[in-house]
PDB file of N, CA and C in Angstrom:
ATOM      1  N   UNK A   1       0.846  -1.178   0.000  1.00  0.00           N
ATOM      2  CA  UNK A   1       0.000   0.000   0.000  1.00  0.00           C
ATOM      3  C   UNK A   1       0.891   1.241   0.000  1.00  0.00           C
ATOM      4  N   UNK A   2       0.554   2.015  -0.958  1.00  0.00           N
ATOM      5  CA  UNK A   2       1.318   3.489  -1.210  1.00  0.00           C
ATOM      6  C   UNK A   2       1.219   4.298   0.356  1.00  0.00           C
ATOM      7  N   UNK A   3       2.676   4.908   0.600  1.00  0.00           N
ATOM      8  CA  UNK A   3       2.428   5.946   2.225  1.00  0.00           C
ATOM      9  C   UNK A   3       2.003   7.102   1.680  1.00  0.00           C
ATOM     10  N   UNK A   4       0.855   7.806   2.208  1.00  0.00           N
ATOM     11  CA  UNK A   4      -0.239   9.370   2.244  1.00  0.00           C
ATOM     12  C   UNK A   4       1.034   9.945   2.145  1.00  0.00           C
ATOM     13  N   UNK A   5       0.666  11.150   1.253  1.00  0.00           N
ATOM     14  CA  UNK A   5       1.478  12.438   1.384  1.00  0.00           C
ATOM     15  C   UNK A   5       1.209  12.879   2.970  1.00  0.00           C
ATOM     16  N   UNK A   6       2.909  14.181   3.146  1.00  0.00           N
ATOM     17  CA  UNK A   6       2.373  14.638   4.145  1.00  0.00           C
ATOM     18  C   UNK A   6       1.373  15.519   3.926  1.00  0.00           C
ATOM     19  N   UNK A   7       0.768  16.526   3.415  1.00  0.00           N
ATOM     20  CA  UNK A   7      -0.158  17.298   2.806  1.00  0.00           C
ATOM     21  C   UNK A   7      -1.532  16.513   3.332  1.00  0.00           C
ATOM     22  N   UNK A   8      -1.774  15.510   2.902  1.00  0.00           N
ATOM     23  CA  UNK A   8      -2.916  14.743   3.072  1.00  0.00           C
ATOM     24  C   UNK A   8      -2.966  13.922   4.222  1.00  0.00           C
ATOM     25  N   UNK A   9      -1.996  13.434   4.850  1.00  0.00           N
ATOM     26  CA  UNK A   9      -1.657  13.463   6.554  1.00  0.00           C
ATOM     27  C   UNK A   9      -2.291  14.459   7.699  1.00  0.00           C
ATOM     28  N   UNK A  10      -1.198  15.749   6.807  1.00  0.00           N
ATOM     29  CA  UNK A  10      -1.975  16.742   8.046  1.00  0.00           C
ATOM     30  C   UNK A  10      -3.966  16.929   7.491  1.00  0.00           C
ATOM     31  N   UNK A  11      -3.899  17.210   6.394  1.00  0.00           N
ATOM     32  CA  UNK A  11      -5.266  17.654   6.350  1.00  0.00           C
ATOM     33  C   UNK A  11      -6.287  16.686   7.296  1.00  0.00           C
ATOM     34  N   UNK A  12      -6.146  15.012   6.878  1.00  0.00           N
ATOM     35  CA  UNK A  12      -6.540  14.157   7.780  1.00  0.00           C
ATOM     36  C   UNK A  12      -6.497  14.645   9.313  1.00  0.00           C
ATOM     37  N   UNK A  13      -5.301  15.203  10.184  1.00  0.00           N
ATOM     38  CA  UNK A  13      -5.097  15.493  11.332  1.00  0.00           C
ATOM     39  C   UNK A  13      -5.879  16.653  11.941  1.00  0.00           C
ATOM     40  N   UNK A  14      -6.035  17.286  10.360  1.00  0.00           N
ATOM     41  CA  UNK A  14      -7.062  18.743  11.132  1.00  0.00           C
ATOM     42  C   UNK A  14      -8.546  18.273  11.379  1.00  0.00           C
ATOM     43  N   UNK A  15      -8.936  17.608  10.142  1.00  0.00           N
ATOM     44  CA  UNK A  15     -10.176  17.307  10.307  1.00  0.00           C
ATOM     45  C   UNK A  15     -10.257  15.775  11.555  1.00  0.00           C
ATOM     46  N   UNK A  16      -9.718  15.497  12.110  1.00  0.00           N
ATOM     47  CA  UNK A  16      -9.518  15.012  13.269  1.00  0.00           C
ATOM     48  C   UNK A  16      -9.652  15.819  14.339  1.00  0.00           C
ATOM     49  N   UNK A  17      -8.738  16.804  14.404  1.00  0.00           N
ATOM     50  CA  UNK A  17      -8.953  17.984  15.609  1.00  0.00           C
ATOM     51  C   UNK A  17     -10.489  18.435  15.852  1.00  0.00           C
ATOM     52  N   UNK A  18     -10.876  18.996  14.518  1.00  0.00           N
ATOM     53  CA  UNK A  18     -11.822  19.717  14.479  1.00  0.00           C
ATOM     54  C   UNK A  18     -12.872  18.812  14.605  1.00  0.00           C
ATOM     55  N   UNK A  19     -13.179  17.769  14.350  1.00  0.00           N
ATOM     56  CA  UNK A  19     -14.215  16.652  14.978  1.00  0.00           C
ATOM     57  C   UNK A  19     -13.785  16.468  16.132  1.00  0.00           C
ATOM     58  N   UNK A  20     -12.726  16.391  17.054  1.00  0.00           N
ATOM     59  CA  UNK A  20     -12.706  16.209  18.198  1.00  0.00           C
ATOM     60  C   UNK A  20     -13.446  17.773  18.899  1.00  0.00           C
ATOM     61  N   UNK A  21     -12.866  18.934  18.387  1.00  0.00           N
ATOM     62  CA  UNK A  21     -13.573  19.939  18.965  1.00  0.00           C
ATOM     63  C   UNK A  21     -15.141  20.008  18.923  1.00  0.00           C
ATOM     64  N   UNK A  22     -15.646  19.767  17.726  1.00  0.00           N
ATOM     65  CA  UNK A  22     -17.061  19.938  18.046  1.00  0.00           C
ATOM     66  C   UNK A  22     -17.378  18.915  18.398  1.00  0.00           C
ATOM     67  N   UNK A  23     -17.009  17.159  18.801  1.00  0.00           N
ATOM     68  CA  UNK A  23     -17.673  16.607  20.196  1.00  0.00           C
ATOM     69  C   UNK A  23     -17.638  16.821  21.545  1.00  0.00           C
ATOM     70  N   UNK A  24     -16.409  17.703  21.987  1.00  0.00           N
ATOM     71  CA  UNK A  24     -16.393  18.400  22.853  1.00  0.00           C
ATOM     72  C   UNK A  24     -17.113  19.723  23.217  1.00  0.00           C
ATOM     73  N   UNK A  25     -17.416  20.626  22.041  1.00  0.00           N
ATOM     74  CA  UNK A  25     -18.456  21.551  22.611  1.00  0.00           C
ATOM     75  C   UNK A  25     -20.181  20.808  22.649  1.00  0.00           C
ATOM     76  N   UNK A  26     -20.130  19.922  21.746  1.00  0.00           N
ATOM     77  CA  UNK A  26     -21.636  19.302  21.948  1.00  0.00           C
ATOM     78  C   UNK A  26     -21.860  18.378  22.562  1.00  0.00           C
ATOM     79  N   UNK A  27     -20.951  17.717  23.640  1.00  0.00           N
ATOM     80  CA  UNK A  27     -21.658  17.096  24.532  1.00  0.00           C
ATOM     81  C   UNK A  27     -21.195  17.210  25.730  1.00  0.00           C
ATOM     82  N   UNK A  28     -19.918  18.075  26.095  1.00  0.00           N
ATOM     83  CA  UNK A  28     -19.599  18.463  27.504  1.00  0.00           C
ATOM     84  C   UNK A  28     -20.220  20.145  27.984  1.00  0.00           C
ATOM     85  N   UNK A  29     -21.253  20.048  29.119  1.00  0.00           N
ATOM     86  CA  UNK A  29     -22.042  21.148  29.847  1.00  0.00           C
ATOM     87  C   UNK A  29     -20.751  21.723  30.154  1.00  0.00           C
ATOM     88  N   UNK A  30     -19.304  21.463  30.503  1.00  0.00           N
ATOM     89  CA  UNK A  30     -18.685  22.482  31.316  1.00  0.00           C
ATOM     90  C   UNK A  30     -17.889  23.609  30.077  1.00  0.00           C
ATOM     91  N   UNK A  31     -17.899  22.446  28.655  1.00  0.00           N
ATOM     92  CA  UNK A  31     -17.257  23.349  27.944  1.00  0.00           C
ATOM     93  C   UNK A  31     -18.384  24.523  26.972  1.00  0.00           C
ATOM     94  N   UNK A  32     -19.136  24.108  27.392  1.00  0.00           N
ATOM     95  CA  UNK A  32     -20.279  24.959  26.599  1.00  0.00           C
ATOM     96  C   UNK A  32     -20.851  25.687  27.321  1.00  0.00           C
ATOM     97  N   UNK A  33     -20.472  26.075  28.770  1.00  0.00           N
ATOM     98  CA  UNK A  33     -20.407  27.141  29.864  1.00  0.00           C
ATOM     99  C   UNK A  33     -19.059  28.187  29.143  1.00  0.00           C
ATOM    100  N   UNK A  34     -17.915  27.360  29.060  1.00  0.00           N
ATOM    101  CA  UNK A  34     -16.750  27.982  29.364  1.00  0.00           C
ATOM    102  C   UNK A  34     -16.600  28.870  27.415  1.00  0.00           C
ATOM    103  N   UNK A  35     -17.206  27.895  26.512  1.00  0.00           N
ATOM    104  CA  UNK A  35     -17.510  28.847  25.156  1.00  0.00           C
ATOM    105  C   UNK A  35     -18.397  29.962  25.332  1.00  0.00           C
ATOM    106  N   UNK A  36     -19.206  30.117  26.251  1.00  0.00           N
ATOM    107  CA  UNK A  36     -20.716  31.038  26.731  1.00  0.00           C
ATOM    108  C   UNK A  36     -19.850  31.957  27.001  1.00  0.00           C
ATOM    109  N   UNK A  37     -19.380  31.637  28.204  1.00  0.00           N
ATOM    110  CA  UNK A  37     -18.370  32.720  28.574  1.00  0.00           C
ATOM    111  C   UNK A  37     -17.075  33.469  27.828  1.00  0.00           C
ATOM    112  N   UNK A  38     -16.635  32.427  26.876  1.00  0.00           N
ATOM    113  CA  UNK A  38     -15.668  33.374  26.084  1.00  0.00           C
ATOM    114  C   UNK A  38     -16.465  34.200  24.665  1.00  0.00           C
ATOM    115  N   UNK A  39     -17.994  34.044  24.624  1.00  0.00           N
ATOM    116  CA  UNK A  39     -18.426  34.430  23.164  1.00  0.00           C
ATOM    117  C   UNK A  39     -18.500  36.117  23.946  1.00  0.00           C
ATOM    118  N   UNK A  40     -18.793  35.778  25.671  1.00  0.00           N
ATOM    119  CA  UNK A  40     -19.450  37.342  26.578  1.00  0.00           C
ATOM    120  C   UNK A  40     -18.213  38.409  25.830  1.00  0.00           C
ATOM    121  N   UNK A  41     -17.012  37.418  26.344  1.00  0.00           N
ATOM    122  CA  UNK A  41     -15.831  38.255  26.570  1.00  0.00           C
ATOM    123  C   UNK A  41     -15.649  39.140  25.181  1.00  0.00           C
ATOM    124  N   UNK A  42     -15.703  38.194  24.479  1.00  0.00           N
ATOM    125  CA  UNK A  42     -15.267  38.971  23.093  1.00  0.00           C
ATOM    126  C   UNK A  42     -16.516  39.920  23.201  1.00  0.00           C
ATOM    127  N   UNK A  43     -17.326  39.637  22.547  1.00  0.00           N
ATOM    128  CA  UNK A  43     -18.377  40.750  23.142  1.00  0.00           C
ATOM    129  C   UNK A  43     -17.698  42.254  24.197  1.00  0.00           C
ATOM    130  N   UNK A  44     -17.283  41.821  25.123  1.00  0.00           N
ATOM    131  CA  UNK A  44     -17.167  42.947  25.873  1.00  0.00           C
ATOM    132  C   UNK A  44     -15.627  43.268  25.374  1.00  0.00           C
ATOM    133  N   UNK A  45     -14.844  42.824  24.839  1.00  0.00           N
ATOM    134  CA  UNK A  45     -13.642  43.335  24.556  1.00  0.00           C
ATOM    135  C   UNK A  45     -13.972  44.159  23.041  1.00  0.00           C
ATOM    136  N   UNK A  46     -14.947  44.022  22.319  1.00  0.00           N
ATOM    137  CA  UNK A  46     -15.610  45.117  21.167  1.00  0.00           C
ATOM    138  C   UNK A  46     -15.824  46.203  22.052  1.00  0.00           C
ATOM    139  N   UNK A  47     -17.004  45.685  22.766  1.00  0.00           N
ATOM    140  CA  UNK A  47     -17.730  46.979  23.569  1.00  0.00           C
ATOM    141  C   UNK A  47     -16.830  47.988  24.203  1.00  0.00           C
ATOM    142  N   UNK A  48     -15.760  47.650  24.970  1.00  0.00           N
ATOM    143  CA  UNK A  48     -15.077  48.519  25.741  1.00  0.00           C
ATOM    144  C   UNK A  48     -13.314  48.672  24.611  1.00  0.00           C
ATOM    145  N   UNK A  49     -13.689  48.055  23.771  1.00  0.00           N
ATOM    146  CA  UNK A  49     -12.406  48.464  22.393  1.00  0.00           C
ATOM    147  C   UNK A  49     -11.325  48.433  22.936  1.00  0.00           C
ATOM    148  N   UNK A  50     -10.660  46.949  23.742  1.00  0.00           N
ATOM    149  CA  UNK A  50      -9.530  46.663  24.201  1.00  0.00           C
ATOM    150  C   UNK A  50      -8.085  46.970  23.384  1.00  0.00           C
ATOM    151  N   UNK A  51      -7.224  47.047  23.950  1.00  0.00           N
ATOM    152  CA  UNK A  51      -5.775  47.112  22.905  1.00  0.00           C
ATOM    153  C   UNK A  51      -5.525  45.874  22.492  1.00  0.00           C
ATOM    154  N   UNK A  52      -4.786  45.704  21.701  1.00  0.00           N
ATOM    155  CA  UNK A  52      -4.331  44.843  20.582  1.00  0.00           C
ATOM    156  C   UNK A  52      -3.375  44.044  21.737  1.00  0.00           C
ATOM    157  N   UNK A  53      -3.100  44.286  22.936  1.00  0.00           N
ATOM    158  CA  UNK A  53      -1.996  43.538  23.632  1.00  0.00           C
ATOM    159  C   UNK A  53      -3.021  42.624  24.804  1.00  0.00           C
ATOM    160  N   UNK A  54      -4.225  43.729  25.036  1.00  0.00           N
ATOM    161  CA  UNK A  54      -5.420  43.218  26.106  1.00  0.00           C
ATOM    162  C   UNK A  54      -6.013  41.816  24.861  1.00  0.00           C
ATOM    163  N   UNK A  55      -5.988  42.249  23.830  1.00  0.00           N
ATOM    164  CA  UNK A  55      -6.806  40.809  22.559  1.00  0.00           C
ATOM    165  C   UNK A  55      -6.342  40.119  22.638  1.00  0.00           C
ATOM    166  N   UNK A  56      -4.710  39.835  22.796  1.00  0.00           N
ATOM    167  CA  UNK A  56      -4.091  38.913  22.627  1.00  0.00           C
ATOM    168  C   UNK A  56      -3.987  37.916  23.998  1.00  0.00           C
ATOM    169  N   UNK A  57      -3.845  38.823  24.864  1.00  0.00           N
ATOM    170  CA  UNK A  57      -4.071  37.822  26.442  1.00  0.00           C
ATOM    171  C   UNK A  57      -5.477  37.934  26.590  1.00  0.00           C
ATOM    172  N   UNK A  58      -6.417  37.953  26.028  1.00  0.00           N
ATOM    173  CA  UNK A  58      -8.043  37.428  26.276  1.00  0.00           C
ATOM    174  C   UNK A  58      -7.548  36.249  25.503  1.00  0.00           C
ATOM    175  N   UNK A  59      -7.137  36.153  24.165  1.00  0.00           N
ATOM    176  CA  UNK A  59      -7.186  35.027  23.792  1.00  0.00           C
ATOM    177  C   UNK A  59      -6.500  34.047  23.675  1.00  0.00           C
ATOM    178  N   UNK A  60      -5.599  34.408  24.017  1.00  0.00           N
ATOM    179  CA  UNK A  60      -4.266  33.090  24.760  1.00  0.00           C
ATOM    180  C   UNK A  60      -5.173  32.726  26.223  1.00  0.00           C
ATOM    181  N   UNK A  61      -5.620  33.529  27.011  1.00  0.00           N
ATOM    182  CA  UNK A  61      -6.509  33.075  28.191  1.00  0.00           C
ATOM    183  C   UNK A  61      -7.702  31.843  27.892  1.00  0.00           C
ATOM    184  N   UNK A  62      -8.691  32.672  27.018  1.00  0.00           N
ATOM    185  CA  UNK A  62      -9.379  31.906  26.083  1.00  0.00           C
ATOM    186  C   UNK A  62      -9.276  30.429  26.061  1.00  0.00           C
ATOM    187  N   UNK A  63      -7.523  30.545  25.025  1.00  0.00           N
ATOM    188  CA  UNK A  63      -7.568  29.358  24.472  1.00  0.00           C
ATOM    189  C   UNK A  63      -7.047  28.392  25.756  1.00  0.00           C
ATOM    190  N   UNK A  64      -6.465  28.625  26.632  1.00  0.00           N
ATOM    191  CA  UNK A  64      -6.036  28.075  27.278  1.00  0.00           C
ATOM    192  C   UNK A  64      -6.654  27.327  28.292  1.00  0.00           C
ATOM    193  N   UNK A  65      -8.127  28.176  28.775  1.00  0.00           N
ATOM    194  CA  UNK A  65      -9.283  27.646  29.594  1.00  0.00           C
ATOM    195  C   UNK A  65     -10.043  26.402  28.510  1.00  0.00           C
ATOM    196  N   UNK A  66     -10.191  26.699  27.254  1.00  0.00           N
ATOM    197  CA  UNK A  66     -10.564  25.672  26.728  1.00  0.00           C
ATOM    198  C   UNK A  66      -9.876  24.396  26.330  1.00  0.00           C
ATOM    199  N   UNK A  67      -8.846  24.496  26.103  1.00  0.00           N
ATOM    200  CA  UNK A  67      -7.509  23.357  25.684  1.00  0.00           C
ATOM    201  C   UNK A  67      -7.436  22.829  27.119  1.00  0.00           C
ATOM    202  N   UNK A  68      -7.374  23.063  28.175  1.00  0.00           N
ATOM    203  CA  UNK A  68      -7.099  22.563  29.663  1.00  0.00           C
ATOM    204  C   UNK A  68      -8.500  22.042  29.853  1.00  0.00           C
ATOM    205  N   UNK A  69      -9.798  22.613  29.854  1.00  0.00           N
ATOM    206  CA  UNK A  69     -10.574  22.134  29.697  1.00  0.00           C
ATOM    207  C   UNK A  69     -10.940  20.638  29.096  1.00  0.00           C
ATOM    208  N   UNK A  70     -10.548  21.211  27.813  1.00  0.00           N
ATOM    209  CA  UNK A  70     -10.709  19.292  26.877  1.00  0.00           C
ATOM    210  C   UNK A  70      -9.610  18.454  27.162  1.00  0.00           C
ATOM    211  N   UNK A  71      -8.398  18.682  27.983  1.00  0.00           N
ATOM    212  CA  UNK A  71      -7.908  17.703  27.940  1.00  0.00           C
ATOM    213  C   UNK A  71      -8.080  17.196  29.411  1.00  0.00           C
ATOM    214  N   UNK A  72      -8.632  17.949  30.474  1.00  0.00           N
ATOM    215  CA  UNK A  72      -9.336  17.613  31.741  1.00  0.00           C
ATOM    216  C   UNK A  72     -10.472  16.041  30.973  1.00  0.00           C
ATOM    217  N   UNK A  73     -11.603  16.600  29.971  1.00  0.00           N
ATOM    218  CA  UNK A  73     -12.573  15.971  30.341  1.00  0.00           C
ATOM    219  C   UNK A  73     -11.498  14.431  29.374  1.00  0.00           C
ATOM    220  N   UNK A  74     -10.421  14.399  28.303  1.00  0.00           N
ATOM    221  CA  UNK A  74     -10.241  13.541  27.962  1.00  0.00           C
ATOM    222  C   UNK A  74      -9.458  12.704  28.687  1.00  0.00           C
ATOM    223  N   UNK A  75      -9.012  13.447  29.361  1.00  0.00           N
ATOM    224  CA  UNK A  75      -8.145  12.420  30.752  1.00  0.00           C
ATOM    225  C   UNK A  75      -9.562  11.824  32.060  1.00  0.00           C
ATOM    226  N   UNK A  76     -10.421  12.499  31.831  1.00  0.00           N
ATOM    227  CA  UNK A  76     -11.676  11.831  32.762  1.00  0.00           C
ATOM    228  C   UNK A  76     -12.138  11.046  32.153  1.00  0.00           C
ATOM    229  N   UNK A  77     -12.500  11.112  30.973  1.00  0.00           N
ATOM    230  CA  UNK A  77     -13.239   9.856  30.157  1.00  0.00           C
ATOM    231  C   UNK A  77     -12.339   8.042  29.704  1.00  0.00           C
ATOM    232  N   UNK A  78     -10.699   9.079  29.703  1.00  0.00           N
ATOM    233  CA  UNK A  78     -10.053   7.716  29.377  1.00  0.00           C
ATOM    234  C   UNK A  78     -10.118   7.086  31.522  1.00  0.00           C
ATOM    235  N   UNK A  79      -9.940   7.778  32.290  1.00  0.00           N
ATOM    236  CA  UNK A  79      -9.854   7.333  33.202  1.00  0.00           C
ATOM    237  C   UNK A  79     -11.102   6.586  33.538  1.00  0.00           C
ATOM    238  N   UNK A  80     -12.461   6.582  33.444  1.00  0.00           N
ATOM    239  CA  UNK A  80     -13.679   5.925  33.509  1.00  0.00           C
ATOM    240  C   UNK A  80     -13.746   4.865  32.711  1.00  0.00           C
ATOM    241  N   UNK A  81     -12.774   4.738  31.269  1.00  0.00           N
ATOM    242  CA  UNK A  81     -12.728   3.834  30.361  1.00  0.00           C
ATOM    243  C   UNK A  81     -11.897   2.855  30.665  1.00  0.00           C
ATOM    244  N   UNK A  82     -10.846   3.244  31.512  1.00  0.00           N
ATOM    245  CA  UNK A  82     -10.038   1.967  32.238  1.00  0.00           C
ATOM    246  C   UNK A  82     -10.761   1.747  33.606  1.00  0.00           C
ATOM    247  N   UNK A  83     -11.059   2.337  34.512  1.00  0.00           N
ATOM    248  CA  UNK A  83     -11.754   1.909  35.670  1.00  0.00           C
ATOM    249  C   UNK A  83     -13.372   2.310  36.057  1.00  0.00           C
ATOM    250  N   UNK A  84     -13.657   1.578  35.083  1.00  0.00           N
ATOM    251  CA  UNK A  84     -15.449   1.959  35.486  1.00  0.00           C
ATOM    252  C   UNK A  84     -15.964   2.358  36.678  1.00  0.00           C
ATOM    253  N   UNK A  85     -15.396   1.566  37.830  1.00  0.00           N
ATOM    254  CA  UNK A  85     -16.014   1.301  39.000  1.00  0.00           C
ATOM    255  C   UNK A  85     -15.134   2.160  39.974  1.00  0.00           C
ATOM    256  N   UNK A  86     -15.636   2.749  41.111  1.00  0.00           N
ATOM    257  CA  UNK A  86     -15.176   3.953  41.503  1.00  0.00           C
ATOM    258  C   UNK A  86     -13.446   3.468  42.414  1.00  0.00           C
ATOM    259  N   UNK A  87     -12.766   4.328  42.393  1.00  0.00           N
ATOM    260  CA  UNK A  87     -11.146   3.875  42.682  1.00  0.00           C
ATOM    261  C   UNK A  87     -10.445   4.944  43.149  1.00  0.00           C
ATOM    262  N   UNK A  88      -9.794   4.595  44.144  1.00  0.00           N
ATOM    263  CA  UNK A  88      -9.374   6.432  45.119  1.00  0.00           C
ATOM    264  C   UNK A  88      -8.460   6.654  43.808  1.00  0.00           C
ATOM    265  N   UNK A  89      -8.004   5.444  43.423  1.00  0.00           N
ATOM    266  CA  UNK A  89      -6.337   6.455  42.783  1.00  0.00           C
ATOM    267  C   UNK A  89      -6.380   7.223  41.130  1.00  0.00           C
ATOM    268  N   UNK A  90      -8.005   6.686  40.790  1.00  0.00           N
ATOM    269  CA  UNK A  90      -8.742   6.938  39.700  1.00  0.00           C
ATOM    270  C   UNK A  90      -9.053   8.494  40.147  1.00  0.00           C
ATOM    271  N   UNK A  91      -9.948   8.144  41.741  1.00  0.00           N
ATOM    272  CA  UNK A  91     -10.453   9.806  41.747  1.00  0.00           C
ATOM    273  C   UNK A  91      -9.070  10.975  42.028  1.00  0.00           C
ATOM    274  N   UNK A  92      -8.300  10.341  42.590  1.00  0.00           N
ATOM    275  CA  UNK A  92      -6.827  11.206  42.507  1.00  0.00           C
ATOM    276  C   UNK A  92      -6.535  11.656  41.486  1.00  0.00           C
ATOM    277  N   UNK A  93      -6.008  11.168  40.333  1.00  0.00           N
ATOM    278  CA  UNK A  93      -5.978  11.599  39.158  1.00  0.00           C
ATOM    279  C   UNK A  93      -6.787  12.418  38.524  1.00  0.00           C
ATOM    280  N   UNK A  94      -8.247  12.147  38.671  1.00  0.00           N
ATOM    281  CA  UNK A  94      -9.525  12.865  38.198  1.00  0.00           C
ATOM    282  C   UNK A  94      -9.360  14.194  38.948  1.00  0.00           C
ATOM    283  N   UNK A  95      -9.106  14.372  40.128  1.00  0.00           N
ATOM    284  CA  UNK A  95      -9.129  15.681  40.949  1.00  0.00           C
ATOM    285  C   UNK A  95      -7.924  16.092  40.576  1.00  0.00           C
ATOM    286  N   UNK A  96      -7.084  15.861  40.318  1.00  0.00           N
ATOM    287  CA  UNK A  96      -5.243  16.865  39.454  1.00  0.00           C
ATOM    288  C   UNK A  96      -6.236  17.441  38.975  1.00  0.00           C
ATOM    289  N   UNK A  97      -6.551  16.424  37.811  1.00  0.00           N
ATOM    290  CA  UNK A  97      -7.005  17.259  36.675  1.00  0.00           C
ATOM    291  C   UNK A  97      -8.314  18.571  36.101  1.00  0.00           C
ATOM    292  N   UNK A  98      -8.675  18.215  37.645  1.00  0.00           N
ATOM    293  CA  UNK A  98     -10.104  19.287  37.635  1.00  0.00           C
ATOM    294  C   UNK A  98      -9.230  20.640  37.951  1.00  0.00           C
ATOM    295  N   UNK A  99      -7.994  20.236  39.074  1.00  0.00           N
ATOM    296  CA  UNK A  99      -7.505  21.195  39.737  1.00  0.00           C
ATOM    297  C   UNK A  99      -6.898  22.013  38.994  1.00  0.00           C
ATOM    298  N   UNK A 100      -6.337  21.527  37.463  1.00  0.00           N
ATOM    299  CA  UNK A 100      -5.597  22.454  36.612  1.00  0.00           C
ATOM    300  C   UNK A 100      -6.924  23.193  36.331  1.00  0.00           C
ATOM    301  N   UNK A 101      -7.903  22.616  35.647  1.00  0.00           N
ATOM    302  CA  UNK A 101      -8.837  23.811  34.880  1.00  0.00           C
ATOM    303  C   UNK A 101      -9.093  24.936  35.758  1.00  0.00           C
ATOM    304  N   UNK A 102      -8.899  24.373  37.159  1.00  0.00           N
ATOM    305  CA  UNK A 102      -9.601  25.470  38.350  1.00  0.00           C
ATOM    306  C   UNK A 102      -8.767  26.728  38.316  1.00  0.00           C
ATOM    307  N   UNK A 103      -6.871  26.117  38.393  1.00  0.00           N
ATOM    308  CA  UNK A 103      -6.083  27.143  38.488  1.00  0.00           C
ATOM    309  C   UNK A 103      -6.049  27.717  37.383  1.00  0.00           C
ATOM    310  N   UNK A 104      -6.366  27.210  35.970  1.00  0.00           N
ATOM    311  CA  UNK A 104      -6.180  28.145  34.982  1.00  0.00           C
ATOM    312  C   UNK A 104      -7.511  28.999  34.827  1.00  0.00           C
ATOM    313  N   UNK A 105      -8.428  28.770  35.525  1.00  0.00           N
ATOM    314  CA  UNK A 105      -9.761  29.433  35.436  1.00  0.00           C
ATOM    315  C   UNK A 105      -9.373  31.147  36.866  1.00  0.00           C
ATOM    316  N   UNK A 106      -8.512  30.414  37.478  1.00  0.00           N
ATOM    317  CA  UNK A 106      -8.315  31.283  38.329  1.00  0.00           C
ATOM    318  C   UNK A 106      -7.763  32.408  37.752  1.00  0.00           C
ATOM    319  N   UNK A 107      -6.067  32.095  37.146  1.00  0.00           N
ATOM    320  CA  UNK A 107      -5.507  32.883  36.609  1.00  0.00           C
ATOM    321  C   UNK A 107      -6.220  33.756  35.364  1.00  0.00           C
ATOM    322  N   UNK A 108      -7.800  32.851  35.236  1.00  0.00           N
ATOM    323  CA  UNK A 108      -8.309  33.651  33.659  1.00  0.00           C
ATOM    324  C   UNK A 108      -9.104  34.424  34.102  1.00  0.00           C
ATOM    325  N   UNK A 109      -9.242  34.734  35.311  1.00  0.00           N
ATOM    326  CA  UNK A 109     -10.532  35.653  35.916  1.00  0.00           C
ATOM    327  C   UNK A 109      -9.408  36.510  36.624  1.00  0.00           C
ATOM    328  N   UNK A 110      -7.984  36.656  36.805  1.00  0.00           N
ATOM    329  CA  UNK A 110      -7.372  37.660  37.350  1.00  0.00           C
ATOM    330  C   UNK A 110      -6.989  38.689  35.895  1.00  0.00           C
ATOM    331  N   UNK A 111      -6.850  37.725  35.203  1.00  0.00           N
ATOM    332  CA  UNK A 111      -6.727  38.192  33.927  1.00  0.00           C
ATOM    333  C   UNK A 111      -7.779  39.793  33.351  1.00  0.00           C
ATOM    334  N   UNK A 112      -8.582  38.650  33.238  1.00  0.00           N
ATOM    335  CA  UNK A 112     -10.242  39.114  33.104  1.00  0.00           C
ATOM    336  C   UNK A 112     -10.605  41.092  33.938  1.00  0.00           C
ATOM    337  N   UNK A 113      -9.993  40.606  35.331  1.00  0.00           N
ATOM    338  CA  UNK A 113     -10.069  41.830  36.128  1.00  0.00           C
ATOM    339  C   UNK A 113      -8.719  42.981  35.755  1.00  0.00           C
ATOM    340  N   UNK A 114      -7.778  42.482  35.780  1.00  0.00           N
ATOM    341  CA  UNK A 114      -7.244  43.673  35.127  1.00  0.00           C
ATOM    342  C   UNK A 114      -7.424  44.207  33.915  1.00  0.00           C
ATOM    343  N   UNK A 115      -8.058  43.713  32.600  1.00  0.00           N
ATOM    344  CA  UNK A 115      -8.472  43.846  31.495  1.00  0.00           C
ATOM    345  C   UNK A 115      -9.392  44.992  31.795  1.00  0.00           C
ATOM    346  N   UNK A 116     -10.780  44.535  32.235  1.00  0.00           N
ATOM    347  CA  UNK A 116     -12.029  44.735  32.355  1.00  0.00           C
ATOM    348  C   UNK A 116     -12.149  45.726  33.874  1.00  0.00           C
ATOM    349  N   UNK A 117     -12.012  45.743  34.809  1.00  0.00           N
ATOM    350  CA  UNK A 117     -11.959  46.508  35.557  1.00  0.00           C
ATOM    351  C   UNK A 117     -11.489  48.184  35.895  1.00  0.00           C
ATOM    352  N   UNK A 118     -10.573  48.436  35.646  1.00  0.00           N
ATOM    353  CA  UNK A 118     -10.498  49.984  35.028  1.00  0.00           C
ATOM    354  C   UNK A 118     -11.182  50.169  33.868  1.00  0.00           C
ATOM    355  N   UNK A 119     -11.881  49.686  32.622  1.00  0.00           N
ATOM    356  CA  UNK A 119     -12.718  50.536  32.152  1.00  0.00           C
ATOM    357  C   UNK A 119     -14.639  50.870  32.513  1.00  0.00           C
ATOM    358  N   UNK A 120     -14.643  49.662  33.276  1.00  0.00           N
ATOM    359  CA  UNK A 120     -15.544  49.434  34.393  1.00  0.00           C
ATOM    360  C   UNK A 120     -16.243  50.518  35.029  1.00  0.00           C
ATOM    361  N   UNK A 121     -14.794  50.812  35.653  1.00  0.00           N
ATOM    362  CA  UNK A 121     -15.114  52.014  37.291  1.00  0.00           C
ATOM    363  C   UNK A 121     -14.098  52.938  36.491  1.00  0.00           C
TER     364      UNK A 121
END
């Protein structure tokens, strides 16, 4: 059997990504909170006509709450797929991984406030 160009490799790889992304916004509630919330932001980064340096850390923030996000819920799902049945060292692992989205949710709402807060008040 002939080996795929790379050309037709990657294209394969995108349309991989991008089916992985939209099963992740259509069937996980936390990431279709966390898209809700980034459609606000942009929204309010028009409204209040952020700088070109504030756009760029909304959306490195952005991307970063969502990428930590999907790979939270894909490390939860492979972890349920090896241990169905409930397991401290399963829920250990499961709680790291909530704990990153938390801290990067943290750092995206300190973010958020220095952005958004002086044009605020």
């Amino acid at each position: 059997m002939p080996k795929e160009s790379f050309l037709k490799n990657r294209v394969k790889s995108v349309g991989f990504a991008l089916r992985g992304a939209f099963l992740l916004i259509r069937t996980e509630a936390s990431i279709k909170i966390q898209v809700f919330i980034a459609i606000i932001m942009t929204a309010a980064g028009f409204y209040f006509e952020i700088s070109n340096t504030e756009w760029v850390l909304q959306i490195l923030t952005i991307a970063m709450i969502l990428g930590v996000e999907g790979l939270n819920t894909a490390i939860e799902k492979t972890a349920d797929y090896v241990q169905p049945e409930f397991d401290t060292k399963i829920g250990f692992i499961k709680d790291i991984s909530a704990g990153a989205v938390m801290l990067v949710s943290i750092a995206a709402t300190i973010i958020g406030c220095i952005i958004y807060l002086p044009k605020i008040f």
